[in-house]
C-alpha atoms as a PDB file:
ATOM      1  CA  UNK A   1       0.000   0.000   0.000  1.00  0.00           C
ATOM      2  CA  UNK A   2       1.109   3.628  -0.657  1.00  0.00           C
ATOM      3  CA  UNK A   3      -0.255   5.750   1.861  1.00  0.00           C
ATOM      4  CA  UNK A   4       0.455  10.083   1.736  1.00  0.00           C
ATOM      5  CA  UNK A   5      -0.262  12.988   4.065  1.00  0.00           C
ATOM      6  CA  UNK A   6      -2.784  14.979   2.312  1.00  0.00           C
ATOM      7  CA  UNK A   7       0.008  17.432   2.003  1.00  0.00           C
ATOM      8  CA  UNK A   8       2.027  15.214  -0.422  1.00  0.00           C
ATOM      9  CA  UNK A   9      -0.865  13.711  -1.939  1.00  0.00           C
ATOM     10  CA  UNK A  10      -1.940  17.789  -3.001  1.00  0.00           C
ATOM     11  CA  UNK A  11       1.986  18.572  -3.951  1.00  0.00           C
ATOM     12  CA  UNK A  12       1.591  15.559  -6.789  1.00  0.00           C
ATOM     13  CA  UNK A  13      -1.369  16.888  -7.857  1.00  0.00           C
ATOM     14  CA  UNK A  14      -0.187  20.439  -7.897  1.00  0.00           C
ATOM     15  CA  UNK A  15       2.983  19.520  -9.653  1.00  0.00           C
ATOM     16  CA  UNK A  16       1.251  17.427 -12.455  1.00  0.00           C
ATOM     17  CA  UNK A  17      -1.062  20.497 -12.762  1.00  0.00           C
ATOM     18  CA  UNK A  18       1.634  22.846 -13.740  1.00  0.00           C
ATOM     19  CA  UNK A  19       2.908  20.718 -16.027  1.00  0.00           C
ATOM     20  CA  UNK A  20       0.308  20.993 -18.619  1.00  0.00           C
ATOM     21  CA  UNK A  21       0.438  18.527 -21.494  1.00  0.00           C
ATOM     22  CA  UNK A  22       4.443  17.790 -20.595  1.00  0.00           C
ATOM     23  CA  UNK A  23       5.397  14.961 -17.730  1.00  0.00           C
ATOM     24  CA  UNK A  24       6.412  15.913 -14.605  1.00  0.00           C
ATOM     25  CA  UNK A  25       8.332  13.489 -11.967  1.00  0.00           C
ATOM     26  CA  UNK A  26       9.563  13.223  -8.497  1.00  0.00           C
ATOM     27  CA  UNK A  27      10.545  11.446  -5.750  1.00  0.00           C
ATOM     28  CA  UNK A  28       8.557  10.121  -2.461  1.00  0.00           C
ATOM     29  CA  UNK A  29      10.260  10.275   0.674  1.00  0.00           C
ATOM     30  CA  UNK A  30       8.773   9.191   4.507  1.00  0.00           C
ATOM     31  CA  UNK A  31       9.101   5.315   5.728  1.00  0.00           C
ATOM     32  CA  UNK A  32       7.950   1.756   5.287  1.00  0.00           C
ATOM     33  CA  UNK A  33       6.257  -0.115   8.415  1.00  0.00           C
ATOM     34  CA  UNK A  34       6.437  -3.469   9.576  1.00  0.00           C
ATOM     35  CA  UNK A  35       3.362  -4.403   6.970  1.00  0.00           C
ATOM     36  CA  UNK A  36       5.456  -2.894   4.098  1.00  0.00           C
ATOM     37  CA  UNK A  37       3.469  -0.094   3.609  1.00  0.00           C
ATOM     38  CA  UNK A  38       5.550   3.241   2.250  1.00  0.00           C
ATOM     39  CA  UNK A  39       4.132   6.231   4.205  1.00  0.00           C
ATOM     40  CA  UNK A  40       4.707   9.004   2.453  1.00  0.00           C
ATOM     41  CA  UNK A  41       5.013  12.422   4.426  1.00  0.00           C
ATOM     42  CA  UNK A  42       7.432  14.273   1.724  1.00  0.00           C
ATOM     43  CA  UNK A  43       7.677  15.195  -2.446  1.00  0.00           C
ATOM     44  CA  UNK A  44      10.921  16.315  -3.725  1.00  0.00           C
ATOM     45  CA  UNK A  45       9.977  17.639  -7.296  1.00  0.00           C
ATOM     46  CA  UNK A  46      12.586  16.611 -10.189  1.00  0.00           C
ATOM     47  CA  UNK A  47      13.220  18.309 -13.961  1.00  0.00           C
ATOM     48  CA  UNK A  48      12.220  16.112 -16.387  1.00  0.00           C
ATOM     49  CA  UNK A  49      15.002  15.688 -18.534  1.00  0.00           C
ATOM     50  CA  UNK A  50      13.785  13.231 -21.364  1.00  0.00           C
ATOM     51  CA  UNK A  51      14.134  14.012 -24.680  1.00  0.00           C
ATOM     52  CA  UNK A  52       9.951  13.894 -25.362  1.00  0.00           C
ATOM     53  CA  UNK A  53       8.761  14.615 -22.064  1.00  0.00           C
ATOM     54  CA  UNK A  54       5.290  14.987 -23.389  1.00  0.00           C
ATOM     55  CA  UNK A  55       5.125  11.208 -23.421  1.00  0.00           C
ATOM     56  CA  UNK A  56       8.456  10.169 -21.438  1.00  0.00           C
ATOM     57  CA  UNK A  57      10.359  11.731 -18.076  1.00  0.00           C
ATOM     58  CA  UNK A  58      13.882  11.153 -16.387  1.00  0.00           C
ATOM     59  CA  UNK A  59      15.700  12.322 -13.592  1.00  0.00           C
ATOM     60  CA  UNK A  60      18.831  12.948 -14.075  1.00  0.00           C
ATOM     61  CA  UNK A  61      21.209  10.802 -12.183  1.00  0.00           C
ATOM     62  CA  UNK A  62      23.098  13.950 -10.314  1.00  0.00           C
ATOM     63  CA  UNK A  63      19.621  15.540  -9.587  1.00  0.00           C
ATOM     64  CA  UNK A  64      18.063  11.923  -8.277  1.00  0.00           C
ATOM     65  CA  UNK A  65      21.699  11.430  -6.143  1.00  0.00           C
ATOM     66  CA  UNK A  66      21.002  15.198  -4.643  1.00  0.00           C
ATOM     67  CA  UNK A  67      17.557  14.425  -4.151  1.00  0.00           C
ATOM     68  CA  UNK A  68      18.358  11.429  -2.040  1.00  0.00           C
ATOM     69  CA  UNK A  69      20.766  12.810   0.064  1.00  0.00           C
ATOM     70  CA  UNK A  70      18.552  15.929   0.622  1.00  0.00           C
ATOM     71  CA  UNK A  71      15.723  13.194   1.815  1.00  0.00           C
ATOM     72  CA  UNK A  72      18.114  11.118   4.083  1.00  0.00           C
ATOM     73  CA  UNK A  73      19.468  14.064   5.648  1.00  0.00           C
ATOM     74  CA  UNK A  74      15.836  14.845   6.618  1.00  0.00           C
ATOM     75  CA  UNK A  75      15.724  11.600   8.289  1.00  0.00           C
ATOM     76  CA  UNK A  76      13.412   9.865   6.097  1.00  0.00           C
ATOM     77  CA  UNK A  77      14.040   7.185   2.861  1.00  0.00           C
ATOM     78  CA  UNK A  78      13.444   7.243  -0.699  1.00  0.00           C
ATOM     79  CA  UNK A  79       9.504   4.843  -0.578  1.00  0.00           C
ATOM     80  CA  UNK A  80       9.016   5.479  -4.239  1.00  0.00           C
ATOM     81  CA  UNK A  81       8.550   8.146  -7.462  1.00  0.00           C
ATOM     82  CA  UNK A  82       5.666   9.580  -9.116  1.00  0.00           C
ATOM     83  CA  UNK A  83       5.146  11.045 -12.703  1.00  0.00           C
ATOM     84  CA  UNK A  84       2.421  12.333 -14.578  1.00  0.00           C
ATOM     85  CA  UNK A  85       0.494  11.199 -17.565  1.00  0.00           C
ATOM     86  CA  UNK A  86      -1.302  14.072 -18.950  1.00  0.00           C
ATOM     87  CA  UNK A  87      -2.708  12.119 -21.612  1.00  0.00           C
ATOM     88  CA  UNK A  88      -3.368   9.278 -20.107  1.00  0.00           C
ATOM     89  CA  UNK A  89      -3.346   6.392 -19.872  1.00  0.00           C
ATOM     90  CA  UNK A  90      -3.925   5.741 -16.100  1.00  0.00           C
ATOM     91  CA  UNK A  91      -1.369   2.864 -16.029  1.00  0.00           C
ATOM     92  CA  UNK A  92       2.183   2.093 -16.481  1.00  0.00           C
ATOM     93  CA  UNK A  93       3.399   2.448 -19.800  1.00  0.00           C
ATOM     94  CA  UNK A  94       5.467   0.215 -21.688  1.00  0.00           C
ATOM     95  CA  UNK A  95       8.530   2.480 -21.462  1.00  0.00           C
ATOM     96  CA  UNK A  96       7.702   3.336 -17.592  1.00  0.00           C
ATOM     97  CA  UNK A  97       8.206  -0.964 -16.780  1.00  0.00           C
ATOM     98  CA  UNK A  98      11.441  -0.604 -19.342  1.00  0.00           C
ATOM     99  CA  UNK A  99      13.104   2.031 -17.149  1.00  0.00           C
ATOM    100  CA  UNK A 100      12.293   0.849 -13.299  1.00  0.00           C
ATOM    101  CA  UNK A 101      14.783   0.359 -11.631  1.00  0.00           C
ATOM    102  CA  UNK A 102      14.015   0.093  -8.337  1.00  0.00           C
ATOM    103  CA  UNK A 103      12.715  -3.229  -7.159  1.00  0.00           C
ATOM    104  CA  UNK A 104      10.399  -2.815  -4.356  1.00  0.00           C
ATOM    105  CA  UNK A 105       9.329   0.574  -4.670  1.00  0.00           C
ATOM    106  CA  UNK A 106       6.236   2.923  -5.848  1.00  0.00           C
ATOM    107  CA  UNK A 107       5.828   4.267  -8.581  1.00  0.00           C
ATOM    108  CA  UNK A 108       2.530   6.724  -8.659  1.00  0.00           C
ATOM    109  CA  UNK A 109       1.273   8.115 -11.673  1.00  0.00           C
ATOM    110  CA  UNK A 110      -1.026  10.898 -11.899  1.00  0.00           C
ATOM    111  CA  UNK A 111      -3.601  12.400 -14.051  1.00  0.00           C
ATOM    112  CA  UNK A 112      -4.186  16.286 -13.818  1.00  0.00           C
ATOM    113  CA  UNK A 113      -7.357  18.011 -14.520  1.00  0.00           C
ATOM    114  CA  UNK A 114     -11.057  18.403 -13.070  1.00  0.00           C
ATOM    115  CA  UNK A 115     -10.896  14.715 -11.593  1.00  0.00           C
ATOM    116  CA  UNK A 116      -7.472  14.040 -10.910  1.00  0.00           C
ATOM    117  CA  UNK A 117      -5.933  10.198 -10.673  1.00  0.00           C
ATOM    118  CA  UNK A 118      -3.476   9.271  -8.474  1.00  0.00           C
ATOM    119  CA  UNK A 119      -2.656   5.264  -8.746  1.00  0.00           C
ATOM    120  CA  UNK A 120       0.072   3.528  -7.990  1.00  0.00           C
ATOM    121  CA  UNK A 121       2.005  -0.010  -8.780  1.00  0.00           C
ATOM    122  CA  UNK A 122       4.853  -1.986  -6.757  1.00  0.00           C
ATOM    123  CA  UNK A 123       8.049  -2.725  -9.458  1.00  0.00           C
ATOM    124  CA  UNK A 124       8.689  -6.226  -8.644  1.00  0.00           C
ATOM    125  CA  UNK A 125      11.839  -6.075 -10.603  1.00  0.00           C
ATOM    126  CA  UNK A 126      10.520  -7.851 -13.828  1.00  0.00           C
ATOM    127  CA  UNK A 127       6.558  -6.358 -13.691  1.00  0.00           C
ATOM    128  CA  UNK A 128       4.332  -3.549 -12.078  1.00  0.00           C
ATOM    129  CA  UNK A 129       1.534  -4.643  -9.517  1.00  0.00           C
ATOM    130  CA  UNK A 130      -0.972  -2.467  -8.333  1.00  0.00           C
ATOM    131  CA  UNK A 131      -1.212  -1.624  -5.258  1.00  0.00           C
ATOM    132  CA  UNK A 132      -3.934   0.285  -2.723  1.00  0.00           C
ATOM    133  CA  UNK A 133      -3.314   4.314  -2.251  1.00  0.00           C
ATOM    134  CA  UNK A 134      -4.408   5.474   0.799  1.00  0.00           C
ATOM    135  CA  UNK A 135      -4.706   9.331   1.736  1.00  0.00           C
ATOM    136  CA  UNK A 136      -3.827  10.187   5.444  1.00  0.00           C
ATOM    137  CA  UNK A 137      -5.692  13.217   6.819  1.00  0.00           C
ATOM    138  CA  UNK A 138      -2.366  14.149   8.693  1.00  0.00           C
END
């Protein structure tokens, strides 16, 4: 399960929002309890670097390594990332299972607009699963 203060769970949405019809991406930082679930308390926004990011994002590799140590200095650990899909669809795509790398974690993906979409999926390492999102009124 991925469960987020309602003030991280507004910072994805916000971010996607500003993004208009281009990706947006970031990293989720808070802890993991005994269950496994990755709390999320904390968003540290990323540029999306990729060459399309209208249908693609990346971090870049100095930015994600800052990003991480700015998140473990705060005492908490990297629980996942999140990107938007402005056009849709509401699922990992293709090139989103090609590029995890991160066995274990979340990956969210949100849809901006009037009724925004916030799902998210578990990399196992070869495939996505889905898993619940939970908002915490915190």
């Amino acid at each position: 399960m991925l469960s987020l203060s309602r003030a991280a769970y507004d910072e994805v949405l916000t971010h996607a929002e500003a993004g208009g019809a281009e990706e947006v991406c970031g990293v989720l930082a808070g802890d993991r309890t005994a269950d496994g679930t990755a709390r999320v308390d904390a968003v540290q926004r990323a540029a999306n670097v990729a060459d399309n990011p209208r249908t693609r994002y990346r971090i870049d590799p100095e930015e994600q390594l800052a990003i991480i140590e700015t998140i473990e200095d705060a005492g908490r650990e990297v629980v996942g990332f999140y990107h938007s899909h402005p056009a849709g669809p509401p699922v990992p795509s293709d090139t989103d299972a090609e590029r995890a790398a991160w066995p274990g974690y979340s990956y969210a993906i949100c849809l901006p607009g009037e009724r925004p979409y916030l799902g998210s999926w578990r990399w196992t390492g070869e495939t996505f699963e889905r898993e619940a999102v939970a908002l915490r009124p915190e």
